[in-house]
PDB file of N, CA and C in Angstrom:
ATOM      1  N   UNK A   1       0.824  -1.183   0.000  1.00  0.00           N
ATOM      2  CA  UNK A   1       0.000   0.000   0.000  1.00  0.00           C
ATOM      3  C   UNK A   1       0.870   1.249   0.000  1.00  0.00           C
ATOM      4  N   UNK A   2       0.223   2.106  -0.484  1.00  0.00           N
ATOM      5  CA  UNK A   2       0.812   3.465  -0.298  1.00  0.00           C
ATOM      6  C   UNK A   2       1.438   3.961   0.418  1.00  0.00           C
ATOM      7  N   UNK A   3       2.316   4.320   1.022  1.00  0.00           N
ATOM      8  CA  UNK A   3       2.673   5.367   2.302  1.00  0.00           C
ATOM      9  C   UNK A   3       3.115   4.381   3.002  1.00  0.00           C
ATOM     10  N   UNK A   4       3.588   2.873   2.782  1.00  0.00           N
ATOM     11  CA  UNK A   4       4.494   2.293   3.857  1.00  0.00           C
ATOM     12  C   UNK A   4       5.438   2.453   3.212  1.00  0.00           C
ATOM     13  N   UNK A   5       7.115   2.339   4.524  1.00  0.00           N
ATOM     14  CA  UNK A   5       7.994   2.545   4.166  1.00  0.00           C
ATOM     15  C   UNK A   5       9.082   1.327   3.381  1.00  0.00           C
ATOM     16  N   UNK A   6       9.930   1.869   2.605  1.00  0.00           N
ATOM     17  CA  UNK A   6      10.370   1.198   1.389  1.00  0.00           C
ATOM     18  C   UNK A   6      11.408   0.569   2.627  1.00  0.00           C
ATOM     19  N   UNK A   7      11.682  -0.599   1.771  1.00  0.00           N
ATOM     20  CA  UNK A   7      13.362  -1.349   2.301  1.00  0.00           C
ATOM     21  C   UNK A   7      13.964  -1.587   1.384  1.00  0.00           C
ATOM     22  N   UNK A   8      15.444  -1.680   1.651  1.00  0.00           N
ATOM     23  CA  UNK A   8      16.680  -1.136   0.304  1.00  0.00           C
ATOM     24  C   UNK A   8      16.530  -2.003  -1.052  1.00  0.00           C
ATOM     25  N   UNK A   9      15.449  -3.380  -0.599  1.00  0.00           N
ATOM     26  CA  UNK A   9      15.307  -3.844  -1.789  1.00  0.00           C
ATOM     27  C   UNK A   9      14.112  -3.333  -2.995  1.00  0.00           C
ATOM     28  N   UNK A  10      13.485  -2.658  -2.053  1.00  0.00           N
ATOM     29  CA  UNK A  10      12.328  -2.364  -3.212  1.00  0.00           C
ATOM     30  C   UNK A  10      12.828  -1.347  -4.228  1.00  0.00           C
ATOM     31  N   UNK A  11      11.989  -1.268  -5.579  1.00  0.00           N
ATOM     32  CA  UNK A  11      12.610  -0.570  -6.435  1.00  0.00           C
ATOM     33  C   UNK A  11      11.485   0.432  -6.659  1.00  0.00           C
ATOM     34  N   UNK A  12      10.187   0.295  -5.607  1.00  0.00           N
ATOM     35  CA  UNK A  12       9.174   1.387  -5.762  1.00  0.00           C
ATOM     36  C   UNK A  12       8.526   1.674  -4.936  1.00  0.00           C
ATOM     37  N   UNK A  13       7.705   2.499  -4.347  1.00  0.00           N
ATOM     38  CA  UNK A  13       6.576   2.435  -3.176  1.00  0.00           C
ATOM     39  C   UNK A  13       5.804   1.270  -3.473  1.00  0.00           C
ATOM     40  N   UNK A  14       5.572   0.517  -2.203  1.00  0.00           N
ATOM     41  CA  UNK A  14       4.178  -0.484  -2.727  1.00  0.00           C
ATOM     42  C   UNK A  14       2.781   0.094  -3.127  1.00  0.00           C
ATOM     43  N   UNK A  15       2.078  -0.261  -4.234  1.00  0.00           N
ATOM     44  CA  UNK A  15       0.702   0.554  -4.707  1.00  0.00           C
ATOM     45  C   UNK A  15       1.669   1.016  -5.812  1.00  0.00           C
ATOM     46  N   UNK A  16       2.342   1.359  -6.395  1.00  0.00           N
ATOM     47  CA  UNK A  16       3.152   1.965  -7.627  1.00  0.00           C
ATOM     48  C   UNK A  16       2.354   1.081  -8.765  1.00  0.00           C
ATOM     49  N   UNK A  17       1.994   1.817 -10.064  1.00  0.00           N
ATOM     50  CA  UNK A  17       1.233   0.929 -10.847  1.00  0.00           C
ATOM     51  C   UNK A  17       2.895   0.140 -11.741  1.00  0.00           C
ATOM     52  N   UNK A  18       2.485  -0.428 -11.857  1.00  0.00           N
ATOM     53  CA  UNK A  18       3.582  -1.454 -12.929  1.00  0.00           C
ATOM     54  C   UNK A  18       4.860  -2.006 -12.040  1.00  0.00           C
ATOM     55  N   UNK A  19       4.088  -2.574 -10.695  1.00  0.00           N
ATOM     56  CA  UNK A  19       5.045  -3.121  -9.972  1.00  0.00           C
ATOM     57  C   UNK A  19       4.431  -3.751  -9.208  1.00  0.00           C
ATOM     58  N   UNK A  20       5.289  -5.703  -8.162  1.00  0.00           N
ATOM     59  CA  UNK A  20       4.378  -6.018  -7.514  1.00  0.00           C
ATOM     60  C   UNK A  20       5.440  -6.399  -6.633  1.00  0.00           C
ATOM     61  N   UNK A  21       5.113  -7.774  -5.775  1.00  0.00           N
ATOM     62  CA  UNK A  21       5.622  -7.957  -4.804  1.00  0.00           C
ATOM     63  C   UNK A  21       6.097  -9.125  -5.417  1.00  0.00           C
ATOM     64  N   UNK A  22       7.636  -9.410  -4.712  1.00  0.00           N
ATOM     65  CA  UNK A  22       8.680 -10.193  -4.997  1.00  0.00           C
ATOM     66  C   UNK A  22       8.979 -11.100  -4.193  1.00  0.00           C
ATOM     67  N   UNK A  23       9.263 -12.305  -3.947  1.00  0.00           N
ATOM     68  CA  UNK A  23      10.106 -12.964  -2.728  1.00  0.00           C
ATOM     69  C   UNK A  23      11.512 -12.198  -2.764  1.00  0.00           C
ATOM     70  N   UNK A  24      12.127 -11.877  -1.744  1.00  0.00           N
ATOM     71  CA  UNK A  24      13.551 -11.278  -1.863  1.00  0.00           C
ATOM     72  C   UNK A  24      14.603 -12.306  -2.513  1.00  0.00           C
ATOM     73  N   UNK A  25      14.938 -12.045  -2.995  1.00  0.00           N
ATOM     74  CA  UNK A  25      16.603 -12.208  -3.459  1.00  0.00           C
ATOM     75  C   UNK A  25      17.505 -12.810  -2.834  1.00  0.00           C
ATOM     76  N   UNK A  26      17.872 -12.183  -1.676  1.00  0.00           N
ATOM     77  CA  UNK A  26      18.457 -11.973  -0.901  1.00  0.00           C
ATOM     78  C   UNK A  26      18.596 -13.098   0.243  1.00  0.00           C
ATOM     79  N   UNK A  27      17.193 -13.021   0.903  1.00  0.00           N
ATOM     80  CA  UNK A  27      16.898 -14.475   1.842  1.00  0.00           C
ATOM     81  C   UNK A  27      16.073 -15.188   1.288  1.00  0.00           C
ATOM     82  N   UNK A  28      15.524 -15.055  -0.091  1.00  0.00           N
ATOM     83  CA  UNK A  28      14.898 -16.242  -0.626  1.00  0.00           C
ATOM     84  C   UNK A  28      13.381 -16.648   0.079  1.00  0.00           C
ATOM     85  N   UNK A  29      12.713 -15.228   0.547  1.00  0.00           N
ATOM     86  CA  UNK A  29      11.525 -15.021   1.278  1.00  0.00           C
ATOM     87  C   UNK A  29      11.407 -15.742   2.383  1.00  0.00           C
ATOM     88  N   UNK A  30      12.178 -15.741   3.142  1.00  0.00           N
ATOM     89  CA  UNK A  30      12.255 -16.591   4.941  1.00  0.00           C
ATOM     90  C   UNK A  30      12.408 -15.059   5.516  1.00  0.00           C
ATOM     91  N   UNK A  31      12.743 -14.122   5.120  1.00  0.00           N
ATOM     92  CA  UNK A  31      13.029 -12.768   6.112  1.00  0.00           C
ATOM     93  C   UNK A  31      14.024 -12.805   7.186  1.00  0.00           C
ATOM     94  N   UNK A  32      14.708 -13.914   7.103  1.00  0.00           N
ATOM     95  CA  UNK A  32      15.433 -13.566   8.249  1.00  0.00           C
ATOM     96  C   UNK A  32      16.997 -14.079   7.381  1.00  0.00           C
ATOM     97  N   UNK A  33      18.623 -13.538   7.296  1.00  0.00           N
ATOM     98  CA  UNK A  33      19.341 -13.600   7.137  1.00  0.00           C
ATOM     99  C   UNK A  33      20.698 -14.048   8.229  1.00  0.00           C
ATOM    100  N   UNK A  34      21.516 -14.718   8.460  1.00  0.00           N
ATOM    101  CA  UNK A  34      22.465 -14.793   8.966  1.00  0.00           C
ATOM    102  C   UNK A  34      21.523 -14.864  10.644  1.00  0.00           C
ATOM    103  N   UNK A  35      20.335 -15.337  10.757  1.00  0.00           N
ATOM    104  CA  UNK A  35      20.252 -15.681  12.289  1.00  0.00           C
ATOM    105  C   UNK A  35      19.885 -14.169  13.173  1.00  0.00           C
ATOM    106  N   UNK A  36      19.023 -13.170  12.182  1.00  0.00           N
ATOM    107  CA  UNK A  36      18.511 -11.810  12.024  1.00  0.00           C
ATOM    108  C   UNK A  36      17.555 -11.631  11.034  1.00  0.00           C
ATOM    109  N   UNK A  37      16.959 -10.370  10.992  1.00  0.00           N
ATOM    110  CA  UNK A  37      16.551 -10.020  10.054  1.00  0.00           C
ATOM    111  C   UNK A  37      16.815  -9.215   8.918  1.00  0.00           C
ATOM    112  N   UNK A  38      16.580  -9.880   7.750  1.00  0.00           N
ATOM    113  CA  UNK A  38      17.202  -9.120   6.562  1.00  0.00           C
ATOM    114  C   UNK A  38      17.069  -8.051   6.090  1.00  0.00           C
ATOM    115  N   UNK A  39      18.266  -7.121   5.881  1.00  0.00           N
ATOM    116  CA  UNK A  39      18.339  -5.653   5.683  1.00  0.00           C
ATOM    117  C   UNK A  39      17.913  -5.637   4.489  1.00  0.00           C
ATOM    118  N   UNK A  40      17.878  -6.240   3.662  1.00  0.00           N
ATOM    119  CA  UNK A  40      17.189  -6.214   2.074  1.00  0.00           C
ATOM    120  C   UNK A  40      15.713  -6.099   2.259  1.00  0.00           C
ATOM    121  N   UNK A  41      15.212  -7.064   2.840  1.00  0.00           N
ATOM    122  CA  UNK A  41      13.539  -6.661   2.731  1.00  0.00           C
ATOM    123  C   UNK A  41      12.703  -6.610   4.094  1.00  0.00           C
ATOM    124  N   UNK A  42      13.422  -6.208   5.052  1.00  0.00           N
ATOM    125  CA  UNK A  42      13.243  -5.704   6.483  1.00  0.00           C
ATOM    126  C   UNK A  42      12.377  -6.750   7.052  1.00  0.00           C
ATOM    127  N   UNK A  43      12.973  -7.886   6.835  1.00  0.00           N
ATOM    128  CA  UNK A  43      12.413  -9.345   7.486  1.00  0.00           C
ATOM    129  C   UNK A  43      11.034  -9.332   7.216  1.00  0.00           C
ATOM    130  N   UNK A  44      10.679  -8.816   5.754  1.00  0.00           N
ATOM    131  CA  UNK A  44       8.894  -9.344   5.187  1.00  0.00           C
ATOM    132  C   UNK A  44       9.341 -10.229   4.147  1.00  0.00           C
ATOM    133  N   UNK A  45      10.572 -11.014   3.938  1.00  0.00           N
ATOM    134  CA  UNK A  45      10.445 -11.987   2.728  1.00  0.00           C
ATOM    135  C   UNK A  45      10.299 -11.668   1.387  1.00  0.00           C
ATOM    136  N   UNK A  46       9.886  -9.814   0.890  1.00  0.00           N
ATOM    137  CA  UNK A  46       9.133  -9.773  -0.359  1.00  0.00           C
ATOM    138  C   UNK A  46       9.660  -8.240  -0.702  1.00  0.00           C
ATOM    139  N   UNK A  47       9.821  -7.708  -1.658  1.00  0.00           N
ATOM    140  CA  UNK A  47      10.654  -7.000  -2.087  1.00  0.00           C
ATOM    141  C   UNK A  47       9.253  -6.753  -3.092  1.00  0.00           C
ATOM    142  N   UNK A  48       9.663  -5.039  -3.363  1.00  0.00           N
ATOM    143  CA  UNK A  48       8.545  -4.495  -4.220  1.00  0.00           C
ATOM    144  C   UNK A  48       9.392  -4.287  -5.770  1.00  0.00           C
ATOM    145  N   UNK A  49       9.374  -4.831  -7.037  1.00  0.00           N
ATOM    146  CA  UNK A  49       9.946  -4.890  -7.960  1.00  0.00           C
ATOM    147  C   UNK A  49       8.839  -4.185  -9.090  1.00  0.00           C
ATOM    148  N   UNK A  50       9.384  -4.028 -10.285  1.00  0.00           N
ATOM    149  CA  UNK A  50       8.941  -3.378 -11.552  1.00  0.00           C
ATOM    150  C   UNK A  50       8.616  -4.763 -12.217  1.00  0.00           C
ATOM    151  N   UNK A  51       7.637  -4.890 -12.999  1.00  0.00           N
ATOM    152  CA  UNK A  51       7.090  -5.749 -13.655  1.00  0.00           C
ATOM    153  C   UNK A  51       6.865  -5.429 -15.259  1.00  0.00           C
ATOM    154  N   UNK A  52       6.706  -6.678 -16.192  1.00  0.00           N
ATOM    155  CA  UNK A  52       6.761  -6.068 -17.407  1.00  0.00           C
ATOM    156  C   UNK A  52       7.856  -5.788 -18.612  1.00  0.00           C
ATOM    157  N   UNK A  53       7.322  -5.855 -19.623  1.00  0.00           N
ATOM    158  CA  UNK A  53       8.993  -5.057 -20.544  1.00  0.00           C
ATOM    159  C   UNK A  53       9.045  -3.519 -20.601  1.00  0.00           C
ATOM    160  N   UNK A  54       8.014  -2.827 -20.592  1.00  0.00           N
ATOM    161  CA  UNK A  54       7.821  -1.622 -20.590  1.00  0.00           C
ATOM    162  C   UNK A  54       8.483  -0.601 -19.886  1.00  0.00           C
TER     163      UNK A  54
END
């Protein structure tokens, strides 16, 4: 949704048209990294990405 805050993996606000939600990269959507939580997608597993060729 709109107006929550981004984590270093997203590449847009969530609600951005031509973008959705991702499993991270990073931890492979478990949210948690190295026995913490992951600074890539602030331990939600899901990363907001651009979709599309456009």
């Amino acid at each position: 949704m709109a107006g929550e805050p981004m984590n270093p993996g997203d590449q847009a606000e969530p609600g951005t048209p031509g973008t959705g939600e991702n499993l991270c990269p990073r931890c492979g959507g478990s949210g948690r990294l190295d026995g913490g939580e992951c600074p890539e997608c602030g331990g939600t597993g899901k990363v907001i990405q651009g979709i599309g060729g456009g």
